[in-house]
Structures are given as C-alpha cells and as structure tokens.
N, C-alpha and C. Protein backbone atom coordinates (compact mmCIF):
# COMPACT_ATOMS: atom_id res chain seq x y z
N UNK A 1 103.26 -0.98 37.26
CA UNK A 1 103.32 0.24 36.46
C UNK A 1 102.55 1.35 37.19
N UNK A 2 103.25 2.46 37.58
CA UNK A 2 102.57 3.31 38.15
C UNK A 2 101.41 3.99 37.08
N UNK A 3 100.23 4.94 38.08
CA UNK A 3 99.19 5.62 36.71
C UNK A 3 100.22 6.71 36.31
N UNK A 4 99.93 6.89 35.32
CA UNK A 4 100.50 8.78 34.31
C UNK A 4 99.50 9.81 35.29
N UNK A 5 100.51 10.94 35.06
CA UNK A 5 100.20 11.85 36.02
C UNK A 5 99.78 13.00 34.43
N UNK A 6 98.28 13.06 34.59
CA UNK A 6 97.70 14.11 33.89
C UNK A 6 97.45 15.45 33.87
N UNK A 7 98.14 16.40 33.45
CA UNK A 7 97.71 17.65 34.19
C UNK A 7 96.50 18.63 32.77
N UNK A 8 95.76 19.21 33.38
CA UNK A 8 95.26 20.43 32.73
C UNK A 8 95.74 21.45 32.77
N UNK A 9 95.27 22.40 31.92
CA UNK A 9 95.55 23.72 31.93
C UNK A 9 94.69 24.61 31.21
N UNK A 10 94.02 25.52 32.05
CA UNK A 10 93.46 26.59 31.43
C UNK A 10 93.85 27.81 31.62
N UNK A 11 93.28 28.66 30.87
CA UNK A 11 93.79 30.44 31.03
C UNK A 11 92.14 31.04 31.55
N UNK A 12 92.57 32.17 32.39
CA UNK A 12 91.62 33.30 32.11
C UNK A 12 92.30 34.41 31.83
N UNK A 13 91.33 35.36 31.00
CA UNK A 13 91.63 36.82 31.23
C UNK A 13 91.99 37.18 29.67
N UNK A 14 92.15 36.53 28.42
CA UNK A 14 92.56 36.51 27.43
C UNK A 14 91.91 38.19 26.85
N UNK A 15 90.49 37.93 27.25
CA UNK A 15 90.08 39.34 26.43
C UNK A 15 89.75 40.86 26.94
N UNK A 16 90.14 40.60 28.25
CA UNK A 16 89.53 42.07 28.92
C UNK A 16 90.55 43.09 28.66
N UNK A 17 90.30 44.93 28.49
CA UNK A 17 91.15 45.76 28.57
C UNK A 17 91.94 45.60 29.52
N UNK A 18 92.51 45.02 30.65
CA UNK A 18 93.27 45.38 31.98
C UNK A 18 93.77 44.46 32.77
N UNK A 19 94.41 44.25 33.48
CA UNK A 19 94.63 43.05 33.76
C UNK A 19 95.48 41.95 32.99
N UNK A 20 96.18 40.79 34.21
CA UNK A 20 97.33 40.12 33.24
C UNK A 20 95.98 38.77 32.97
N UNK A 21 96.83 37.91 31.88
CA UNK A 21 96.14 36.78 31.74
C UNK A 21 96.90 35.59 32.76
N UNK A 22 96.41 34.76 33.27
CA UNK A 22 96.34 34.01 34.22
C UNK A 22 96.17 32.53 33.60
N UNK A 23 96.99 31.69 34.05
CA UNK A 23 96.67 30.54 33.90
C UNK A 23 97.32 29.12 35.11
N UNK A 24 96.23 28.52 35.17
CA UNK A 24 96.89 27.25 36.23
C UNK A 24 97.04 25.91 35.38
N UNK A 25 97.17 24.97 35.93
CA UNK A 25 98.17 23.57 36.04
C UNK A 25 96.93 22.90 37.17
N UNK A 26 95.95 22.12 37.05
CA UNK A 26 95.95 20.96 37.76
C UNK A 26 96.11 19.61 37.54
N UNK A 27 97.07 18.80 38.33
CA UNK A 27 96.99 17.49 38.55
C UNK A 27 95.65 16.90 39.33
N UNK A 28 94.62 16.12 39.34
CA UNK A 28 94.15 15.37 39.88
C UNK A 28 94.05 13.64 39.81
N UNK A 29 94.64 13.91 41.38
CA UNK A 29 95.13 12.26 41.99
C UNK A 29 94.02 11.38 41.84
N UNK A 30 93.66 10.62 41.57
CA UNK A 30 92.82 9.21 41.58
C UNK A 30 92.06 9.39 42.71
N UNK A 31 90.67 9.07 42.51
CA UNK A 31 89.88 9.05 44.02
C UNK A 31 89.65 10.84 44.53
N UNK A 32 90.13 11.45 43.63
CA UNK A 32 90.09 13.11 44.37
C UNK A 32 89.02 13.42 44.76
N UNK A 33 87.27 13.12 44.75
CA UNK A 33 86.45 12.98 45.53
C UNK A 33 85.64 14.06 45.05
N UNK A 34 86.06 14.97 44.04
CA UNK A 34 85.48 16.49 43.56
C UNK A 34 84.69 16.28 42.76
N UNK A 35 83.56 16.74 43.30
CA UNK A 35 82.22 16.64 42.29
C UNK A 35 81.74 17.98 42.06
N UNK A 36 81.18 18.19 40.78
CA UNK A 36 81.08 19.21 40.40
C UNK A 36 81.87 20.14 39.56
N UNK A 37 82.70 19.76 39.18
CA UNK A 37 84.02 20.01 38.28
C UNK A 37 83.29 20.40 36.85
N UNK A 38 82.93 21.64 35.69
CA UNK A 38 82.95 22.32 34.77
C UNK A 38 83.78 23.31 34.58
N UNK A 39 83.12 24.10 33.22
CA UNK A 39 83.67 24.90 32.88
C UNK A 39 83.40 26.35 33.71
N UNK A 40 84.95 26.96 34.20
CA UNK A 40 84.03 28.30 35.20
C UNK A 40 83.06 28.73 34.68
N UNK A 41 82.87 29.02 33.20
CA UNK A 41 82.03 30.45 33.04
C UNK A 41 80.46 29.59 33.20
N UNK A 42 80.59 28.31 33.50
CA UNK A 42 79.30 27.96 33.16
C UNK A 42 78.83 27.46 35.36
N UNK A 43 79.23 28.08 35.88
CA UNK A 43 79.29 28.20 37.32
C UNK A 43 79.04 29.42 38.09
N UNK A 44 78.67 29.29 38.98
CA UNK A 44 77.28 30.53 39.48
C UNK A 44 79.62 31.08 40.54
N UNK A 45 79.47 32.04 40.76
CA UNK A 45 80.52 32.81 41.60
C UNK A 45 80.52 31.90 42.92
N UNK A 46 79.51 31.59 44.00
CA UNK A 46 79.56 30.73 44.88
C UNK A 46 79.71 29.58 44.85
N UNK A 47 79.56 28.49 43.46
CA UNK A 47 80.27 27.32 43.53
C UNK A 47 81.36 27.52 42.81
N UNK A 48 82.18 28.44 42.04
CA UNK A 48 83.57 28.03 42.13
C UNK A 48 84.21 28.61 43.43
N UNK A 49 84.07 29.49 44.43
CA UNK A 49 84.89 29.77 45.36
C UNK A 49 84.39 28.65 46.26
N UNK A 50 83.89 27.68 46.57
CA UNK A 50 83.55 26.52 46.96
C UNK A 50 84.42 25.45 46.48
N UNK A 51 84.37 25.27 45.40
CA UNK A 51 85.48 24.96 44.36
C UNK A 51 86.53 24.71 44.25
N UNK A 52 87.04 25.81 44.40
CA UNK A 52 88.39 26.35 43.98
C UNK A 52 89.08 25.94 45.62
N UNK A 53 88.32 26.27 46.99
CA UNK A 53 88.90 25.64 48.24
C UNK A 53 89.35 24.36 47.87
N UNK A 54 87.91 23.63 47.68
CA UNK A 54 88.32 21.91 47.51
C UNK A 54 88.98 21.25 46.56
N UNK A 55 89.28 22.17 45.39
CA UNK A 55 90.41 21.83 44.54
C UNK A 55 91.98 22.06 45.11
N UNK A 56 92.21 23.45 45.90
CA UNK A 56 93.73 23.74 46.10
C UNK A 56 93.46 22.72 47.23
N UNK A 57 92.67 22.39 47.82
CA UNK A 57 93.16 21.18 49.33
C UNK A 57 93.63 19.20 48.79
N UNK A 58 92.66 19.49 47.44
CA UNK A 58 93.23 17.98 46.94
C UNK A 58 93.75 17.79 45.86
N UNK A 59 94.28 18.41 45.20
CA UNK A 59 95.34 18.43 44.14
C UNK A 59 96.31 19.19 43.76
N UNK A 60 97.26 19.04 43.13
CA UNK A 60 98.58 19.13 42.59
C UNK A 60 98.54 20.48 42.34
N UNK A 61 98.99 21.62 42.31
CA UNK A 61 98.71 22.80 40.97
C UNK A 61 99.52 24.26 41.28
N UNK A 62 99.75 24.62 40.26
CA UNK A 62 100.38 25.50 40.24
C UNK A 62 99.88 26.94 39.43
N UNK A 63 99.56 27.80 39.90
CA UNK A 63 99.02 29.21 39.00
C UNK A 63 99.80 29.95 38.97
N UNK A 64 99.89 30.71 37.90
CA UNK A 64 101.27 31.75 36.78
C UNK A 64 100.33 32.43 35.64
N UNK A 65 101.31 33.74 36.03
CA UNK A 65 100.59 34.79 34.81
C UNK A 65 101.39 35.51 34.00
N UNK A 66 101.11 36.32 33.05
CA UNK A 66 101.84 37.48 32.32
C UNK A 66 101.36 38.80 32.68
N UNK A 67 101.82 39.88 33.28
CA UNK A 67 101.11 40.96 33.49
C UNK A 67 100.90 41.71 32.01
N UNK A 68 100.31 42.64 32.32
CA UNK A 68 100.12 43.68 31.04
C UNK A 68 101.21 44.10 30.21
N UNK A 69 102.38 44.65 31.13
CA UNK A 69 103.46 44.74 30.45
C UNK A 69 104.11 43.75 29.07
N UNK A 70 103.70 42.26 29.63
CA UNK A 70 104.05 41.44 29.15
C UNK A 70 103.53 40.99 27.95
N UNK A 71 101.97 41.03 28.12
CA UNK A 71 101.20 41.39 26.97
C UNK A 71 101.43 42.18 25.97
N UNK A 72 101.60 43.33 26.65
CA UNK A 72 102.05 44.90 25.32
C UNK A 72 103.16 44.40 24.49
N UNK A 73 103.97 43.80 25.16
CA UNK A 73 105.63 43.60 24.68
C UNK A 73 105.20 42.59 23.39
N UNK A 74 104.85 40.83 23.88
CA UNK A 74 104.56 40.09 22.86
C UNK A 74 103.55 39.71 22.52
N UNK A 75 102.90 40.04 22.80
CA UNK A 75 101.14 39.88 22.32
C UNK A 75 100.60 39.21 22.70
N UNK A 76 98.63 39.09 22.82
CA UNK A 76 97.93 38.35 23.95
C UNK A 76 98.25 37.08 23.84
N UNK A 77 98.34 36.32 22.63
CA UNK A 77 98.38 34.61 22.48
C UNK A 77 99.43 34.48 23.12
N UNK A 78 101.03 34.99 22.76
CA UNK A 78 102.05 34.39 23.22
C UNK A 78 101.84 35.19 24.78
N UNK A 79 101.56 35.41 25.02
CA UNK A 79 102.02 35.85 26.43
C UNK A 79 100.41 34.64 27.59
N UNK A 80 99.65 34.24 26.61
CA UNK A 80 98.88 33.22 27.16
C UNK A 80 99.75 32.24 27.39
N UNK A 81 100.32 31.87 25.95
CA UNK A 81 101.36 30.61 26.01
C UNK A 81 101.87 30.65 26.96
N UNK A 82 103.03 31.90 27.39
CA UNK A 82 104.08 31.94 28.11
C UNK A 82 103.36 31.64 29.71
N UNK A 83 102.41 32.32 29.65
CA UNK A 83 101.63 31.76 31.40
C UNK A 83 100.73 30.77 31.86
N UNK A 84 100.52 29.53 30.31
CA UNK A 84 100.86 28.26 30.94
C UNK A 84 101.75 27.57 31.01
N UNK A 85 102.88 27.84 30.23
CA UNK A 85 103.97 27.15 29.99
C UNK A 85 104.78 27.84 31.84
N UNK A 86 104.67 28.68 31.98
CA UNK A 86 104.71 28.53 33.65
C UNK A 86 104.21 28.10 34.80
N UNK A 87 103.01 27.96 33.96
CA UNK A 87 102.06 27.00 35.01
C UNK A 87 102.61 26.09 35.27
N UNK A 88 103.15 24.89 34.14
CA UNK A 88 103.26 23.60 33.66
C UNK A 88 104.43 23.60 34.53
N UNK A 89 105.57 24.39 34.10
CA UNK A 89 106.52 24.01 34.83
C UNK A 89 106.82 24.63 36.32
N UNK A 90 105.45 25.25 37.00
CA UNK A 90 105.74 25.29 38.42
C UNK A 90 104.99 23.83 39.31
N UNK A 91 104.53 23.35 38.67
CA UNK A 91 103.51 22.04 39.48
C UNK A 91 105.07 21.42 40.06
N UNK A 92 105.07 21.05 41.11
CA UNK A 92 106.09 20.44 41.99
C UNK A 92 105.90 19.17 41.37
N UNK A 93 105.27 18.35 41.05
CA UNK A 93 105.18 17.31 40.31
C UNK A 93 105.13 17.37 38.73
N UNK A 94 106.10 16.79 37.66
CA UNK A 94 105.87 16.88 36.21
C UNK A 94 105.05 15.61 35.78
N UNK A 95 104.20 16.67 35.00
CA UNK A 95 102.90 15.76 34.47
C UNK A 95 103.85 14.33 33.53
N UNK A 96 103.28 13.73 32.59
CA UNK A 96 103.63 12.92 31.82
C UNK A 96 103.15 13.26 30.76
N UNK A 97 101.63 13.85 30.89
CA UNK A 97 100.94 14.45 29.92
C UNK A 97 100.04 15.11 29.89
N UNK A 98 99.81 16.56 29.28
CA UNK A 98 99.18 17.38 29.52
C UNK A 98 98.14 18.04 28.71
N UNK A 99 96.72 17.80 29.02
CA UNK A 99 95.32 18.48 28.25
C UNK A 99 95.09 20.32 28.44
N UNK A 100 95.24 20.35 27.40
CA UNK A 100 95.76 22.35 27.04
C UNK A 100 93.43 22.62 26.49
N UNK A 101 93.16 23.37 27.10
CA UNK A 101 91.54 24.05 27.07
C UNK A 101 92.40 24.77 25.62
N UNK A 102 91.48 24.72 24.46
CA UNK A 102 91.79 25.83 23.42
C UNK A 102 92.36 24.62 22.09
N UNK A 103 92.80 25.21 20.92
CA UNK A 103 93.06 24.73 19.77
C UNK A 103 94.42 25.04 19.91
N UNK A 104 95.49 25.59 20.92
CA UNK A 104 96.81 25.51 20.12
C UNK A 104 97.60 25.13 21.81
N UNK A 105 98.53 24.71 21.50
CA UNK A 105 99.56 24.25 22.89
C UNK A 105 100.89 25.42 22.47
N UNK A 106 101.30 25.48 23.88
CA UNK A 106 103.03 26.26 24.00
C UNK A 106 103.95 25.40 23.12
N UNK A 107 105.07 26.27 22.69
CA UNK A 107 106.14 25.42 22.57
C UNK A 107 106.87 25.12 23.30
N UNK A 108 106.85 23.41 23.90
CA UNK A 108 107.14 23.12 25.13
C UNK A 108 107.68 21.63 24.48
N UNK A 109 108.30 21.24 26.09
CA UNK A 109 108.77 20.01 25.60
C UNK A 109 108.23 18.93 26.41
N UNK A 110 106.67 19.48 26.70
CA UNK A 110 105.80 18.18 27.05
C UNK A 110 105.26 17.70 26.18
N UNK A 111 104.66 16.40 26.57
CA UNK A 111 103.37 15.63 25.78
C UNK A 111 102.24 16.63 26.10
N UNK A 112 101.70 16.84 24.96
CA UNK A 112 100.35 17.54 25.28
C UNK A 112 99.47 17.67 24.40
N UNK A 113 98.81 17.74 24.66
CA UNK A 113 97.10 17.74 23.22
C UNK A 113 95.84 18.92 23.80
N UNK A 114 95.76 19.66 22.74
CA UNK A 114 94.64 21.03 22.52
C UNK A 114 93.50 20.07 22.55
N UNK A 115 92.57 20.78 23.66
CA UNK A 115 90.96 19.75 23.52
C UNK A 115 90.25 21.06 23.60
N UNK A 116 89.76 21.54 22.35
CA UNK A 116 88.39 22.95 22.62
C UNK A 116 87.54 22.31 23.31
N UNK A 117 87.12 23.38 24.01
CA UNK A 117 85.90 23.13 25.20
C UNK A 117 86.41 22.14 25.73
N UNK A 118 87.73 21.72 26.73
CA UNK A 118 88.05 20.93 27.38
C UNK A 118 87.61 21.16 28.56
N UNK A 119 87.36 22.76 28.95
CA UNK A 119 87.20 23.07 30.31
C UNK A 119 85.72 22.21 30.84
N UNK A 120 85.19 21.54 29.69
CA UNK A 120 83.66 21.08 29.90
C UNK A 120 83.75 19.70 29.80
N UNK A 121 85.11 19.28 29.41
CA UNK A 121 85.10 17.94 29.33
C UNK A 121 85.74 17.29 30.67
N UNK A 122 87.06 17.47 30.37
CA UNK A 122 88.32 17.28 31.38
C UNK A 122 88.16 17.51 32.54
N UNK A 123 87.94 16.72 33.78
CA UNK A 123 87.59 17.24 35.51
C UNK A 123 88.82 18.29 35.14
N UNK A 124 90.31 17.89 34.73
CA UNK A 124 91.47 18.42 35.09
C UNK A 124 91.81 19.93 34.43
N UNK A 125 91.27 19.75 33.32
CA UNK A 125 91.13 21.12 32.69
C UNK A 125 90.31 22.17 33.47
N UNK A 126 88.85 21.65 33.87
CA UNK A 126 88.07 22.44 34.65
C UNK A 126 87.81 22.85 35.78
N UNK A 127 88.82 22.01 36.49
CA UNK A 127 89.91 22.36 37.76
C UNK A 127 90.54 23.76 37.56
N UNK A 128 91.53 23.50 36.71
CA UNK A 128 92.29 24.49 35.79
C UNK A 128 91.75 26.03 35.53
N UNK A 129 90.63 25.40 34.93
CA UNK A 129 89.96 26.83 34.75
C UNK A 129 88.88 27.69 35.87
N UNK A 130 88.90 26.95 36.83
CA UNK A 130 88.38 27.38 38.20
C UNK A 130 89.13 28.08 38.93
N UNK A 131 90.36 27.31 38.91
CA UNK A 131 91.42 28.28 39.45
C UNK A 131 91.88 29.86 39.31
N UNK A 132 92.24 29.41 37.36
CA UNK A 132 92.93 30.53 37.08
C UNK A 132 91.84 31.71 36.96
N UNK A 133 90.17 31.48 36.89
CA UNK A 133 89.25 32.12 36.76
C UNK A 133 89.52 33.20 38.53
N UNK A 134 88.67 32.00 39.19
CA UNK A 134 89.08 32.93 40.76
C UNK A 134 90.45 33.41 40.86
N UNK A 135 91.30 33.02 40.68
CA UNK A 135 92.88 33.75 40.90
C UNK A 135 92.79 35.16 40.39
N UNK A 136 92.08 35.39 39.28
CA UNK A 136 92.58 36.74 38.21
C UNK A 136 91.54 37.14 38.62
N UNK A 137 90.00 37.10 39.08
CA UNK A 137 88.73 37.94 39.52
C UNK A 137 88.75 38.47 41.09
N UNK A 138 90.01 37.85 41.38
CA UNK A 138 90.42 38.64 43.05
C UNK A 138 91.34 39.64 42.55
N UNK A 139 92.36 39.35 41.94
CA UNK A 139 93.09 40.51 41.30
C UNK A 139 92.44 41.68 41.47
N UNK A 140 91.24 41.26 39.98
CA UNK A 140 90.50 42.84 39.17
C UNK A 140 90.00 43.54 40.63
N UNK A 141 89.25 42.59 41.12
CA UNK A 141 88.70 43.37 42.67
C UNK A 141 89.63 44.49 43.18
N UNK A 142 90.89 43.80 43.73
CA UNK A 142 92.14 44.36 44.65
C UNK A 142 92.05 45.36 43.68
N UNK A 143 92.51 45.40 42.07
CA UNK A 143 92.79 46.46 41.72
C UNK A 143 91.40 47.55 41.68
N UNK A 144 90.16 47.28 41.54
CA UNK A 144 89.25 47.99 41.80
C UNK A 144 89.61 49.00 42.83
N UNK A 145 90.36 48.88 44.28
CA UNK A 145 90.00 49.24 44.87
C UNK A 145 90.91 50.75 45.09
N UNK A 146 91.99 50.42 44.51
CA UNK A 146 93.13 51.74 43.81
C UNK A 146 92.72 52.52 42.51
N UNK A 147 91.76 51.82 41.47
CA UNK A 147 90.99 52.44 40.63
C UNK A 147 89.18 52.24 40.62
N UNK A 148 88.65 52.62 41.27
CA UNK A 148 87.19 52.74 41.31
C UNK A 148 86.61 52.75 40.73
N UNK A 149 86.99 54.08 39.48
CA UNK A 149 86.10 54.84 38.51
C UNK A 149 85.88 53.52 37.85
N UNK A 150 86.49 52.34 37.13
CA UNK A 150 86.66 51.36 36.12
C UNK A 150 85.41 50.27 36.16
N UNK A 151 84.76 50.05 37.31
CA UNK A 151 84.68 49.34 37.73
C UNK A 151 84.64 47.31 37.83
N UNK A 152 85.75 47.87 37.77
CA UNK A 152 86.63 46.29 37.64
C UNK A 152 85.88 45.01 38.93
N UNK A 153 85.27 45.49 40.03
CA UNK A 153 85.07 44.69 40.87
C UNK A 153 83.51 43.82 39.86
N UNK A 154 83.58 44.55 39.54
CA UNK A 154 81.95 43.89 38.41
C UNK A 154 82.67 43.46 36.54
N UNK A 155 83.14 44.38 36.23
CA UNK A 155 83.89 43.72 34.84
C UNK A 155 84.54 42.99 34.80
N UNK A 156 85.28 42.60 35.67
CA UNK A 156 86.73 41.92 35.98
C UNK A 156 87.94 43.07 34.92
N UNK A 157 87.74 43.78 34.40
CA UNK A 157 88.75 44.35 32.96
C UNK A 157 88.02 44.22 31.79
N UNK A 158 87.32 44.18 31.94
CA UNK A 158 86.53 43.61 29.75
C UNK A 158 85.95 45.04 29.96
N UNK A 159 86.12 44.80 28.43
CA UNK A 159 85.08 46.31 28.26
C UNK A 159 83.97 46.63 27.86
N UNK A 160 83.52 47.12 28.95
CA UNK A 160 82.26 46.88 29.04
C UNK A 160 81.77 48.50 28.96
N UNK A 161 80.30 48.84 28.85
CA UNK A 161 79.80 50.30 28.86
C UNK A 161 80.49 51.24 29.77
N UNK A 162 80.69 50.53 30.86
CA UNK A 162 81.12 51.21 32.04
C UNK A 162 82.57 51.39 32.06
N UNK A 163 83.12 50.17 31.61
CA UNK A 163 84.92 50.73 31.86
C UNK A 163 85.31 51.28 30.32
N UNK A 164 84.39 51.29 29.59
CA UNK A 164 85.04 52.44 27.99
C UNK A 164 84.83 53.74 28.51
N UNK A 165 83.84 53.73 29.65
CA UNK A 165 83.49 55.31 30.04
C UNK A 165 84.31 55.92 31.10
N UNK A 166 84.75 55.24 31.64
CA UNK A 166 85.97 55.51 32.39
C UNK A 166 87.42 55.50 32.04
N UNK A 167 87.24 54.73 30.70
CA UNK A 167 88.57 55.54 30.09
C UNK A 167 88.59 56.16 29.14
N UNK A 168 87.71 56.90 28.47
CA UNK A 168 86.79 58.00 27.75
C UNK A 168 87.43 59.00 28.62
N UNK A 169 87.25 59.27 30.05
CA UNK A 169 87.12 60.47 31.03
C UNK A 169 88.06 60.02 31.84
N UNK A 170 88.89 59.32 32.11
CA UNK A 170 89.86 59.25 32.69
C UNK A 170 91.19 58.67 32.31
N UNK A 171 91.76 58.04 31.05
CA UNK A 171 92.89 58.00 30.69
C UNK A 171 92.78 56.11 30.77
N UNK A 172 94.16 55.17 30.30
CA UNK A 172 94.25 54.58 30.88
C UNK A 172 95.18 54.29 32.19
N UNK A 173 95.12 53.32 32.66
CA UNK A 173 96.25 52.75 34.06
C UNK A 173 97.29 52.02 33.49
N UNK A 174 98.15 52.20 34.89
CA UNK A 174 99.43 50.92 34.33
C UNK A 174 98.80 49.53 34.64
N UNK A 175 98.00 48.90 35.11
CA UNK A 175 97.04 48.02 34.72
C UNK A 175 96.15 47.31 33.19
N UNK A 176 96.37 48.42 32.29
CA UNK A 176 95.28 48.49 31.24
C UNK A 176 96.59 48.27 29.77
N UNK A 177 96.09 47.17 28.93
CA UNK A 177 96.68 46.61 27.83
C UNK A 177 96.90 47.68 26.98
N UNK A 178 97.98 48.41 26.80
CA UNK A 178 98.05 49.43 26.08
C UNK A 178 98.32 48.91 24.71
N UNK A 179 98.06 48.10 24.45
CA UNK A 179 98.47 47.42 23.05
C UNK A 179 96.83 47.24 22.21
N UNK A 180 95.80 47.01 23.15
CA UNK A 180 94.69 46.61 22.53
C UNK A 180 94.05 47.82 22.19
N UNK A 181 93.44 47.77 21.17
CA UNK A 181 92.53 49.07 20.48
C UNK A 181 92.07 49.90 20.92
N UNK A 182 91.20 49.34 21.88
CA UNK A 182 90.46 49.93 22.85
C UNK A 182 91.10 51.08 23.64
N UNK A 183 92.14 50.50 24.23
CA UNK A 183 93.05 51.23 25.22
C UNK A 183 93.99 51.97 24.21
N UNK A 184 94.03 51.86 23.17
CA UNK A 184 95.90 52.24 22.61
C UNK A 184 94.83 54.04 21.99
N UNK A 185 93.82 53.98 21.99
CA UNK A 185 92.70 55.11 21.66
C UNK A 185 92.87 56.38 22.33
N UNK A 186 92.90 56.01 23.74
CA UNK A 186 93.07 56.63 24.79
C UNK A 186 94.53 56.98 25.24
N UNK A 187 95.62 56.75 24.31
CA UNK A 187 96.88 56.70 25.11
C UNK A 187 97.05 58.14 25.32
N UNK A 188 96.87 58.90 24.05
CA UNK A 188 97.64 60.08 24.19
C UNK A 188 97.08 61.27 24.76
N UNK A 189 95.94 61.32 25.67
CA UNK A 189 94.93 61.65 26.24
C UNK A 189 95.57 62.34 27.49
C-alpha cells in the first residue's frame, strides 16, 4: 500500500488594503529533512527566506492567487477560496487529502479538513504558509517600487498609519481593494 499524499494549504494577504491574496499547496515527501517548519507570522523574515529555499527544493507545491480585481468582483473569502482551490489543483501531483489553515474549506471535490492554527501544527500547512507569505511580501516590495508614497516595502498593503496617509493625499492604485472601506473612502477623490 503506497503512503497518502497530504497536502496543506495556506493563504496570505487576506487583510491588507492592496494587493492580491495568495495562497500555496505543499506536499511533503517522507524523510523531507525540514526542520523548523511554523507558522510564518511567528518567524523572524531571515528564517522563512531560508525556508522557503529549502522547502521549494524538497517538496511538491504549487502557489496561485486572486488579484484585486478579483477580490472587488467576489469578495475577500471567496476569492481566498478561489486561490487555494488553484493552488490545490496546480500541484503536479493530486493530494489524497488535504489540511486547509482556517475554519472553512473551498467547494472542491477533495478530501479535506479546516484545522485553525494549522499553520502551527501541520509541517505541511506551515510549509504552505511560508510560501504563500514570501510569495505575496516580494510582490508588495516590486509594487513598492512603482508606488513609493504607500509604503508597501514595510506594510506589505495593510493599513497601516502610513499607507491611510498616502491614500488620504494620494488617491487609490489599481493595486488597492476598491471594495474594502478603507479604500472605497477614497474612490471618488
């Protein structure tokens, strides 16, 4: 009997003004050798990009997002859904069964089970959330660097003192969730 192939999945990016939400898919193979595996937010910036190398070199995975657009259109949860449920189904390998970080799963037609605070339990979840964490905090950077004023290279998109004041005095971007409060304030500006 071969082992079941387990995958995780976490999201980042659920709450910031800007920016898409992000989510990955890891499989980890038996013996994967990765120590140190939590939850990102509870990881200093230099051990997940440490991390996140020795995870994409020994396991399975696939990362997928919803941009903003996508957000505005159907809203933050489903458009979370929708960018793991792409995660899930870009892994070149299909799981058997899959541990979802959070209280609710996609409507999908995997096996799968919601574990809150999985990213702290699950190596595979917290794989997951290493990924999709660094994947979407290179983004905010890149986009930092076409919008400055925001400063996204330090917020990642959340709103923070600094990026309400920059869109106080400067409008929002086609980057920025025009659906959320925050931003929808500023539209007609």
């Amino acid at each position: 009997m071969t082992a079941q192939m387990i995958a995780g999945i976490d999201e980042a990016g659920r709450g910031p003004l800007a920016g898409p939400v992000v989510a990955a898919a890891v499989i980890l193979p038996d013996g994967h050798g990765i120590t140190g595996l939590d939850d990102s937010k509870k990881l200093t910036a230099k051990k997940r990009a440490i991390l996140e190398v020795e995870i994409q070199d020994k396991t399975i995975y696939y990362i997928a997002l919803c941009n903003e657009s996508e957000i505005d259109s159907i809203n933050i949860l489903q458009a979370t859904m929708l960018a793991m449920t792409r995660a899930a189904e870009g892994l070149p390998n299909q799981p058997d069964h899959i541990l979802v970080d959070g209280n609710r799963l996609p409507k999908w037609g995997y096996q799968a089970e919601a574990v809150i605070g999985g990213d702290a339990i699950h190596p595979c979840i917290s794989a997951a959330s290493i990924l999709a964490k660094e994947y979407r905090d290179r983004m905010m950077i890149a986009a930092a660097e076409k919008y400055p004023e925001y400063g996204w290279e330090r917020n990642k998109g959340y709103g923070t003192a600094e990026h309400m004041a920059a869109l106080k005095k400067y409008g929002p971007t086609p980057l920025h969730r025009k659906s959320f409060a925050p931003v929808a304030q500023f539209e007609l500006l």
